[in-house]
C-alpha atoms as a PDB file:
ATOM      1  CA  UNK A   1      17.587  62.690-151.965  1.00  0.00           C
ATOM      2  CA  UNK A   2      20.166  64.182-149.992  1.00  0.00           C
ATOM      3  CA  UNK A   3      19.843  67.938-149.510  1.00  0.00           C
ATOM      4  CA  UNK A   4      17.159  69.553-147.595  1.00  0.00           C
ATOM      5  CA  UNK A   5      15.484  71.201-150.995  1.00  0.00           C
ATOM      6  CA  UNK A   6      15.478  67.600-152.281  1.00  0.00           C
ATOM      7  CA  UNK A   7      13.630  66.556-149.151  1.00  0.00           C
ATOM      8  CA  UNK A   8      11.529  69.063-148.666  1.00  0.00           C
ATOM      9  CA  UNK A   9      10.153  68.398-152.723  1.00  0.00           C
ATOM     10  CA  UNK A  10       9.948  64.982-151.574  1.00  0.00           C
ATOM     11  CA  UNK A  11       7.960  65.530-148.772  1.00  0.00           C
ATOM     12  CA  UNK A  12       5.051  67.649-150.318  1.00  0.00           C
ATOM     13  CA  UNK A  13       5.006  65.245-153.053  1.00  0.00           C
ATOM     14  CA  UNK A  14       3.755  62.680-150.079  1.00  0.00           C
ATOM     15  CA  UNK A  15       1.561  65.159-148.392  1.00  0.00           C
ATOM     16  CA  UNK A  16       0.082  65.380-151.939  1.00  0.00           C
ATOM     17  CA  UNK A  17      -0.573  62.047-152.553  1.00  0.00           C
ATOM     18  CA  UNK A  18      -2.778  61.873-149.251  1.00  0.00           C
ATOM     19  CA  UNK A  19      -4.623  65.365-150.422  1.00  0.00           C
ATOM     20  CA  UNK A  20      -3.254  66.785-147.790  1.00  0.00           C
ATOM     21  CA  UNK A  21      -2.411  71.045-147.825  1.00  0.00           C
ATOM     22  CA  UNK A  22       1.390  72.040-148.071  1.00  0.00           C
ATOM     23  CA  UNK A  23       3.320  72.448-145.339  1.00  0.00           C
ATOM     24  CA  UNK A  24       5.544  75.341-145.679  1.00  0.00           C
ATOM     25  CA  UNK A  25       9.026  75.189-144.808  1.00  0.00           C
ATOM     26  CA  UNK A  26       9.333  75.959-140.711  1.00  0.00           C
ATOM     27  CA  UNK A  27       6.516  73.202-140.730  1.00  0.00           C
ATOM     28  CA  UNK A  28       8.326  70.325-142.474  1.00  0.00           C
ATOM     29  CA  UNK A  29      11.399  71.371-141.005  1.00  0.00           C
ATOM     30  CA  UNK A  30       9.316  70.822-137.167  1.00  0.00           C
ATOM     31  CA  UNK A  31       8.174  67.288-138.900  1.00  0.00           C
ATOM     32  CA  UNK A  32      11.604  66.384-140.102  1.00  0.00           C
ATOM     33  CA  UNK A  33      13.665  66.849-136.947  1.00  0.00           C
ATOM     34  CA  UNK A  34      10.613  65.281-135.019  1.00  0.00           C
ATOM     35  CA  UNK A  35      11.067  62.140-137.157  1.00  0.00           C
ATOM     36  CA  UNK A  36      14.714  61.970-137.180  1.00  0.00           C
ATOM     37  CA  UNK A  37      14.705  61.665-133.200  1.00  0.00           C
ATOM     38  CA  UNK A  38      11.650  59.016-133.718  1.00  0.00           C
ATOM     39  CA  UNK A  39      13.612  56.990-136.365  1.00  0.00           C
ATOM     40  CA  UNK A  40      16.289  57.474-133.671  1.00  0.00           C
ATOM     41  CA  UNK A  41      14.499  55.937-130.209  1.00  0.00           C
ATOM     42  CA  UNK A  42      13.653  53.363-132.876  1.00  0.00           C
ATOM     43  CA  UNK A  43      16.801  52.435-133.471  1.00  0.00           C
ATOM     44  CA  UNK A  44      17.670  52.656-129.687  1.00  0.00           C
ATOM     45  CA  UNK A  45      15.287  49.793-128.757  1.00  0.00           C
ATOM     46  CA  UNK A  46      16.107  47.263-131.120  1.00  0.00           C
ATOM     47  CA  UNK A  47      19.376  48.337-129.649  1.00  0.00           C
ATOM     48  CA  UNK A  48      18.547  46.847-126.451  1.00  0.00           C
ATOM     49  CA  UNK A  49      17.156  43.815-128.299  1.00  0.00           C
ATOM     50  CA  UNK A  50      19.849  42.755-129.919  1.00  0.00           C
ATOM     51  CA  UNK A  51      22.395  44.797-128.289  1.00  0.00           C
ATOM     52  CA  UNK A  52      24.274  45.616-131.554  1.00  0.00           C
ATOM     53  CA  UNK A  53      24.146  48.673-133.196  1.00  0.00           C
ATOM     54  CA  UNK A  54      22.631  49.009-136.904  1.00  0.00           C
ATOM     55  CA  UNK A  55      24.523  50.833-139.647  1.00  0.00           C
ATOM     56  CA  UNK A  56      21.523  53.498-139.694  1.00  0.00           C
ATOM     57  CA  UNK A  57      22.888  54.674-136.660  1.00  0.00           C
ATOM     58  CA  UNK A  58      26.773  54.287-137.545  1.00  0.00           C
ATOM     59  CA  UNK A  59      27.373  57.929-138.643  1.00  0.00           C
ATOM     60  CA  UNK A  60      25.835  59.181-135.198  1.00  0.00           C
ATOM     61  CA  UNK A  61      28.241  56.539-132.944  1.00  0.00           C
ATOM     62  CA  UNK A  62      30.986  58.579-130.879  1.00  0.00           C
ATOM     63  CA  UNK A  63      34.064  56.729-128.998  1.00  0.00           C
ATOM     64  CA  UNK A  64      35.145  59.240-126.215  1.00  0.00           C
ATOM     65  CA  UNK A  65      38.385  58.481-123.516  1.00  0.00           C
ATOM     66  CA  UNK A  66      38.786  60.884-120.872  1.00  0.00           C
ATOM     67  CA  UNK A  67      40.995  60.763-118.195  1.00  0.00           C
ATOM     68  CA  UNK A  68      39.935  61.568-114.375  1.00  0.00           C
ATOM     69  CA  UNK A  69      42.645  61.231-112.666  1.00  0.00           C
ATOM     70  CA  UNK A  70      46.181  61.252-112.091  1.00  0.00           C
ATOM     71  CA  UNK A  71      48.496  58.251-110.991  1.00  0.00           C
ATOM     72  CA  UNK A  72      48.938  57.804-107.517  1.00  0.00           C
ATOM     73  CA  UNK A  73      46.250  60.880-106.904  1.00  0.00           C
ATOM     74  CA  UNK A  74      45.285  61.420-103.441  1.00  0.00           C
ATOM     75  CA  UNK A  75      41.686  62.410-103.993  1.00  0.00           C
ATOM     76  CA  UNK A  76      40.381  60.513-106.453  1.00  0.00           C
ATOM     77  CA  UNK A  77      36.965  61.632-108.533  1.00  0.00           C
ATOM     78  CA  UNK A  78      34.314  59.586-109.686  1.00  0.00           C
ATOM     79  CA  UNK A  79      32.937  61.732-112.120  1.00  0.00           C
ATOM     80  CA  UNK A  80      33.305  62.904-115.853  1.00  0.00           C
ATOM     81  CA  UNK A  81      31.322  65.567-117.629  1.00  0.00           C
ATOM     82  CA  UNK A  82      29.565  63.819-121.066  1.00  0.00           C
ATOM     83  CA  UNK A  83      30.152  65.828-124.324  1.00  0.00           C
ATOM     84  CA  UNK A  84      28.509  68.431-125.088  1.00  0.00           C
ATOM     85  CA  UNK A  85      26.703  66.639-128.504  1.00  0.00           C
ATOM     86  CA  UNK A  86      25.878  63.327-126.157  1.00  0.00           C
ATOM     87  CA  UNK A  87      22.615  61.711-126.805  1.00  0.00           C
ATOM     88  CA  UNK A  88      22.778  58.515-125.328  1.00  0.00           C
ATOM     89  CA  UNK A  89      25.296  56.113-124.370  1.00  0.00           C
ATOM     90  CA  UNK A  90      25.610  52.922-126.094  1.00  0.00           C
ATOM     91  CA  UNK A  91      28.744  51.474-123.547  1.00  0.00           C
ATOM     92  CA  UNK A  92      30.966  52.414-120.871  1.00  0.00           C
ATOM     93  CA  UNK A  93      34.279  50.611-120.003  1.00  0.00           C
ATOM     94  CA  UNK A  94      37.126  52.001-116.885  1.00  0.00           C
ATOM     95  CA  UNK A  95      40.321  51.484-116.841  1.00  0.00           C
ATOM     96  CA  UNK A  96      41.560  51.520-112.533  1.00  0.00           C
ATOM     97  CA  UNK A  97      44.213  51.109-110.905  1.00  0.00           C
ATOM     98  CA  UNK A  98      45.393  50.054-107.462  1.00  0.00           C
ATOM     99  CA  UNK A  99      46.298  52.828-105.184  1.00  0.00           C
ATOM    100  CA  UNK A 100      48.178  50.445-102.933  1.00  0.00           C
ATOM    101  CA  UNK A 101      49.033  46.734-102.123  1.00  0.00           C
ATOM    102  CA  UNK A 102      46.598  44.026-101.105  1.00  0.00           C
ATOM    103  CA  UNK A 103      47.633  41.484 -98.455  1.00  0.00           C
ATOM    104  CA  UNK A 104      50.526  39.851 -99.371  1.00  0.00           C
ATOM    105  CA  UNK A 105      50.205  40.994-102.937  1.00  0.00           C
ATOM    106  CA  UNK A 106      51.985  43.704-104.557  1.00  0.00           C
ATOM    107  CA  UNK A 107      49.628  45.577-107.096  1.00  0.00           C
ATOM    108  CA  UNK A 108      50.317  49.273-106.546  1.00  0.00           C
ATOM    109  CA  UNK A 109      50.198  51.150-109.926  1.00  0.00           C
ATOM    110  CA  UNK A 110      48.870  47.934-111.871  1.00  0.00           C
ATOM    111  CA  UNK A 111      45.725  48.311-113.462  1.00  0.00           C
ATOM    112  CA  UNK A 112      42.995  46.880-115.030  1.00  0.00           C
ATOM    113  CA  UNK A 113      39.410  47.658-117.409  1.00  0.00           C
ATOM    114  CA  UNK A 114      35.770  46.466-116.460  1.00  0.00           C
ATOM    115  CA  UNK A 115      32.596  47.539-118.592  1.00  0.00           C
ATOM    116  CA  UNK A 116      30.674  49.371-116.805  1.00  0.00           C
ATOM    117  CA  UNK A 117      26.702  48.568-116.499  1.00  0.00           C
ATOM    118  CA  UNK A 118      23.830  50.927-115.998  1.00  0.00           C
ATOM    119  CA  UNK A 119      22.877  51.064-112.112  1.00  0.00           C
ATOM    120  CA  UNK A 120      19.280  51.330-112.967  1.00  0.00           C
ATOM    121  CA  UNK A 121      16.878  51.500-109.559  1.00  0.00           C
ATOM    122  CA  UNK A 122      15.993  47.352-110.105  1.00  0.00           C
ATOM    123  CA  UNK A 123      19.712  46.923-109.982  1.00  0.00           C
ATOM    124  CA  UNK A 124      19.644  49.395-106.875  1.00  0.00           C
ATOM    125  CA  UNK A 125      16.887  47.632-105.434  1.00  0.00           C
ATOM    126  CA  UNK A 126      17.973  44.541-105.879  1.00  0.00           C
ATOM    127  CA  UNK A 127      21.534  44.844-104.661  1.00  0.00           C
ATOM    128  CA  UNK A 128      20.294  46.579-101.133  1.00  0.00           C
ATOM    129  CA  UNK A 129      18.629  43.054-100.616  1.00  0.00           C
ATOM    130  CA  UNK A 130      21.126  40.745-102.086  1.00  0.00           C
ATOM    131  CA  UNK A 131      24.884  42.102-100.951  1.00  0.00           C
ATOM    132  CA  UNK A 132      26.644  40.309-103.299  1.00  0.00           C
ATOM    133  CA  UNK A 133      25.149  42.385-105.729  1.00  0.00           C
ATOM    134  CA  UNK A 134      26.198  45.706-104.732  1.00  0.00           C
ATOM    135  CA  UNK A 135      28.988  47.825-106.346  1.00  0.00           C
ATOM    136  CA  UNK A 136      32.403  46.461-106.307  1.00  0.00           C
ATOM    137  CA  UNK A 137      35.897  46.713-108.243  1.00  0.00           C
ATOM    138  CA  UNK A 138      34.515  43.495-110.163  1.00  0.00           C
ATOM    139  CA  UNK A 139      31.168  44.721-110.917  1.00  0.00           C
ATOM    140  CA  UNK A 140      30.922  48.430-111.273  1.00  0.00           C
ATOM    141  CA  UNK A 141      28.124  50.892-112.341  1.00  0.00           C
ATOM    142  CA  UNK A 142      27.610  53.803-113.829  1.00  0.00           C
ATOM    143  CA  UNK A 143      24.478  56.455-113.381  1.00  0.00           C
ATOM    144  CA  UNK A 144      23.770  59.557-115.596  1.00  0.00           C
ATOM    145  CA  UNK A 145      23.037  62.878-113.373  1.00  0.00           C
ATOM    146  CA  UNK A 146      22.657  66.100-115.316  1.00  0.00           C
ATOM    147  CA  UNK A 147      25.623  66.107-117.547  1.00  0.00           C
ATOM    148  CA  UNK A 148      27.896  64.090-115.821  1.00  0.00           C
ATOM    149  CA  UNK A 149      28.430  60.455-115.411  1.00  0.00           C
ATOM    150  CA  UNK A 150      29.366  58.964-112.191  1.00  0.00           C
ATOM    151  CA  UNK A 151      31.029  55.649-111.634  1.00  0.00           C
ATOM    152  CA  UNK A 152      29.900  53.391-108.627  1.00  0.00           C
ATOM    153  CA  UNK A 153      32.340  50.871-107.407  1.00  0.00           C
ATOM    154  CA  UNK A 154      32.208  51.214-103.680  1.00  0.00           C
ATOM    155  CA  UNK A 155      29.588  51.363-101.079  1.00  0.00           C
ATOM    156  CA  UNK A 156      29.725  52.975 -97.619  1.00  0.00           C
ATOM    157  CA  UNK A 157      29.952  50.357 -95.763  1.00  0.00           C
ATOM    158  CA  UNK A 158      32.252  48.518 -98.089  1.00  0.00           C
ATOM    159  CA  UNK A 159      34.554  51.115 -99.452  1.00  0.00           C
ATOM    160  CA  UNK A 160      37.103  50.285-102.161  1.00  0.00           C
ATOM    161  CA  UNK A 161      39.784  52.491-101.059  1.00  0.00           C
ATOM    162  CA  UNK A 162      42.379  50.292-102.169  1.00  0.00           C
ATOM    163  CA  UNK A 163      41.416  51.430-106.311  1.00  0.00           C
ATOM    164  CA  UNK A 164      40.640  54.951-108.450  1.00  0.00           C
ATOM    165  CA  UNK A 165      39.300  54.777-111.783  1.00  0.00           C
ATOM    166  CA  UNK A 166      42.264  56.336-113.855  1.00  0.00           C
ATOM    167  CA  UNK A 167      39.463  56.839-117.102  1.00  0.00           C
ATOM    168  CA  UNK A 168      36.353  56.315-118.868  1.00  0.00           C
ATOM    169  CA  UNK A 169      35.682  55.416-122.277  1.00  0.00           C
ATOM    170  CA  UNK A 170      32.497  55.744-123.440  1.00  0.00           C
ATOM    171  CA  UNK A 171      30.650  55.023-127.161  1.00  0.00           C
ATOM    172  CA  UNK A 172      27.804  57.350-127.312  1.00  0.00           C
ATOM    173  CA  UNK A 173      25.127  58.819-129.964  1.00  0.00           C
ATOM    174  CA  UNK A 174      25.735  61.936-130.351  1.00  0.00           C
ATOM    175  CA  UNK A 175      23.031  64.900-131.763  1.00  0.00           C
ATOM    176  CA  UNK A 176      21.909  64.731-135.150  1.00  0.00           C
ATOM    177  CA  UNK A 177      22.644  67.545-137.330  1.00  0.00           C
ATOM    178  CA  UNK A 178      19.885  69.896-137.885  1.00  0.00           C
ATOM    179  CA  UNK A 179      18.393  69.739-141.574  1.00  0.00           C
ATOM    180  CA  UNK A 180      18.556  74.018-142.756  1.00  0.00           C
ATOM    181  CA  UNK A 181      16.633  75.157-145.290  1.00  0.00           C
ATOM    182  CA  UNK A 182      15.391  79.290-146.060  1.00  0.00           C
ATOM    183  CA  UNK A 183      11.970  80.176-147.322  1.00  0.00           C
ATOM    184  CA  UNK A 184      13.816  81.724-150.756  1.00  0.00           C
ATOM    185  CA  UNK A 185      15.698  77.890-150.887  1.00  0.00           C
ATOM    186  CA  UNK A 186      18.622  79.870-151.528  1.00  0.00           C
ATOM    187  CA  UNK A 187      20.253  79.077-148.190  1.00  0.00           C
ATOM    188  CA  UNK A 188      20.379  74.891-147.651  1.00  0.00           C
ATOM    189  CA  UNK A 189      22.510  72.024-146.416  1.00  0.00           C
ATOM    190  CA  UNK A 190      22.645  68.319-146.624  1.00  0.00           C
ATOM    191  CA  UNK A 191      21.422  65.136-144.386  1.00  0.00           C
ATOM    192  CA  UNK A 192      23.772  63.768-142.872  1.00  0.00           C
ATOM    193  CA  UNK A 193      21.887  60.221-143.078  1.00  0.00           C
ATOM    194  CA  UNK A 194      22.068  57.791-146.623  1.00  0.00           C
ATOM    195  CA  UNK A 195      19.546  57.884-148.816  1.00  0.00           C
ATOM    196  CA  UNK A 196      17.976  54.860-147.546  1.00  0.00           C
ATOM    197  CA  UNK A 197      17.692  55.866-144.041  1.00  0.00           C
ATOM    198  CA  UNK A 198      16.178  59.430-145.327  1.00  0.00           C
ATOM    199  CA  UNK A 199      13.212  57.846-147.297  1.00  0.00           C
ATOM    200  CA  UNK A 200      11.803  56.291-143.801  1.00  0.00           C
ATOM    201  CA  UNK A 201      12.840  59.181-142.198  1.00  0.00           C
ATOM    202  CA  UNK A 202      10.951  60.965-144.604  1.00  0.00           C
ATOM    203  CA  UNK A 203       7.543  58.840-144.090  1.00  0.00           C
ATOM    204  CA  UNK A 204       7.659  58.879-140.548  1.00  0.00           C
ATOM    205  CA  UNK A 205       7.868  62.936-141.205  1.00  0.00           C
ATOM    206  CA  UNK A 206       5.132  62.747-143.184  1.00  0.00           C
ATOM    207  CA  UNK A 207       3.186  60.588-140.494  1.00  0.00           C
ATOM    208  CA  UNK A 208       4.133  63.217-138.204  1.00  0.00           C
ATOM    209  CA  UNK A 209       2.977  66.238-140.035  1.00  0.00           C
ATOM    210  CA  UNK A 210      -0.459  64.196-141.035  1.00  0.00           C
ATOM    211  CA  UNK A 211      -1.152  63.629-137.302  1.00  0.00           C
ATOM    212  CA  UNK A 212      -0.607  66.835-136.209  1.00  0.00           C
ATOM    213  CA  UNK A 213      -3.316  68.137-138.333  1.00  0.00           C
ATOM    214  CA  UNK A 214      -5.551  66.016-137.702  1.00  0.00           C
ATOM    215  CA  UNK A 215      -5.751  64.240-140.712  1.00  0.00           C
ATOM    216  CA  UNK A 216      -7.978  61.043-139.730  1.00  0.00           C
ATOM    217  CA  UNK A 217      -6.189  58.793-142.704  1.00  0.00           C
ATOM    218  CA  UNK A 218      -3.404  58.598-140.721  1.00  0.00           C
ATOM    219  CA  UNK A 219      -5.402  56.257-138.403  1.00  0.00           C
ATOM    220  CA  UNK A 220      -6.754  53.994-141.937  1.00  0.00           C
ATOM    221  CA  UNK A 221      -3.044  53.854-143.549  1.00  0.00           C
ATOM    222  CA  UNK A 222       0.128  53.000-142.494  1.00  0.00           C
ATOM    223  CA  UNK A 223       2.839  55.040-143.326  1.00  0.00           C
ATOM    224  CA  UNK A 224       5.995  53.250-142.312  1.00  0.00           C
END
């Protein structure tokens, strides 16, 4: 069960085991994307659980490098703009390096990596209490704005002049493909998922598409 006209037979076979009317194609396409993005947050949380991430989600998992800035640049950014198929990040590293000596210590041009954590507002909230908390070259953050990701290392009133962040690496989850299928089925194309992962796909589709009319069995049976 790989290509959307495969699916799609799949899927009224379901709906027909529950009595349930056809859904024609624009509707199970509507139930199938909302699904995949469902199987997808799913995915995401145990994610946070376990921190590891599941082969389900292997063929969606990006690495990206960008660099920001130069060597030796005089105006550092702290910026990148994500890619243009970014979902949601999975990790961020930097790689920085020292725009000039420390006290007594040569380290001009050396650099180093740190992961880079989340600054979620508990973080924020918590470091504006507790200042060995807050944003350093040891311990920095990252926060998402529009499409751009910005890198906190410094504070205003403790500035880290003495670094820039040279890159970012990031491993994100990208957009799924869209499933395509015509009305005629003469025009179709493939999941990009395994089997396996398209047969819960497919029930939480048809859970979807069951709830949406209104069908009061989906609140009696359990479809995943």
């Amino acid at each position: 069960m790989k290509t959307a006209v495969e699916i799609y037979e799949a899927f009224l076979i379901e709906l027909d085991k529950f009595a349930s009317p056809d859904a024609e194609v624009i509707d199970f396409l509507h139930s199938w994307h909302t699904a995949v993005y469902a199987f997808i947050e799913n995915e995401l949380r145990m994610f946070e659980l376990t921190n590891t991430v599941t082969d389900r989600l292997r063929m969606l998992s990006v690495p990206y490098h960008a660099d920001i800035n130069q060597p030796s640049c005089q105006r550092p950014v702290k910026h990148l703009d994500l890619p243009g198929d970014y979902y949601r990040l999975f990790g961020v590293s930097a790689l920085f390096e020292y725009a000039k000596d420390e006290r007594f210590i040569k380290r001009k041009g050396k650099t180093f990596r740190k992961p880079v954590r989340k600054y979620t507002a508990d973080i924020e909230n918590f470091a504006m209490e507790n200042k060995y908390y807050k944003p350093n070259k040891e311990r920095p953050f990252y926060r998402i704005e529009g499409n751009r990701i910005f890198l906190i290392y410094d504070t205003e009133s403790n500035p880290a002049d003495e670094i820039f962040a040279r890159s970012i690496s990031l491993r994100y989850i990208r957009q799924p493909q869209k499933l395509e299928l015509s009305d005629d089925f003469q025009s179709f194309n493939e999941s990009e998922f395994p089997i396996d992962v398209n047969m819960l796909i497919l029930r939480l589709a048809v859970a979807n598409r069951l709830g949406t009319t209104g069908d009061p069995r989906i609140q009696t049976k359990s479809l995943i």
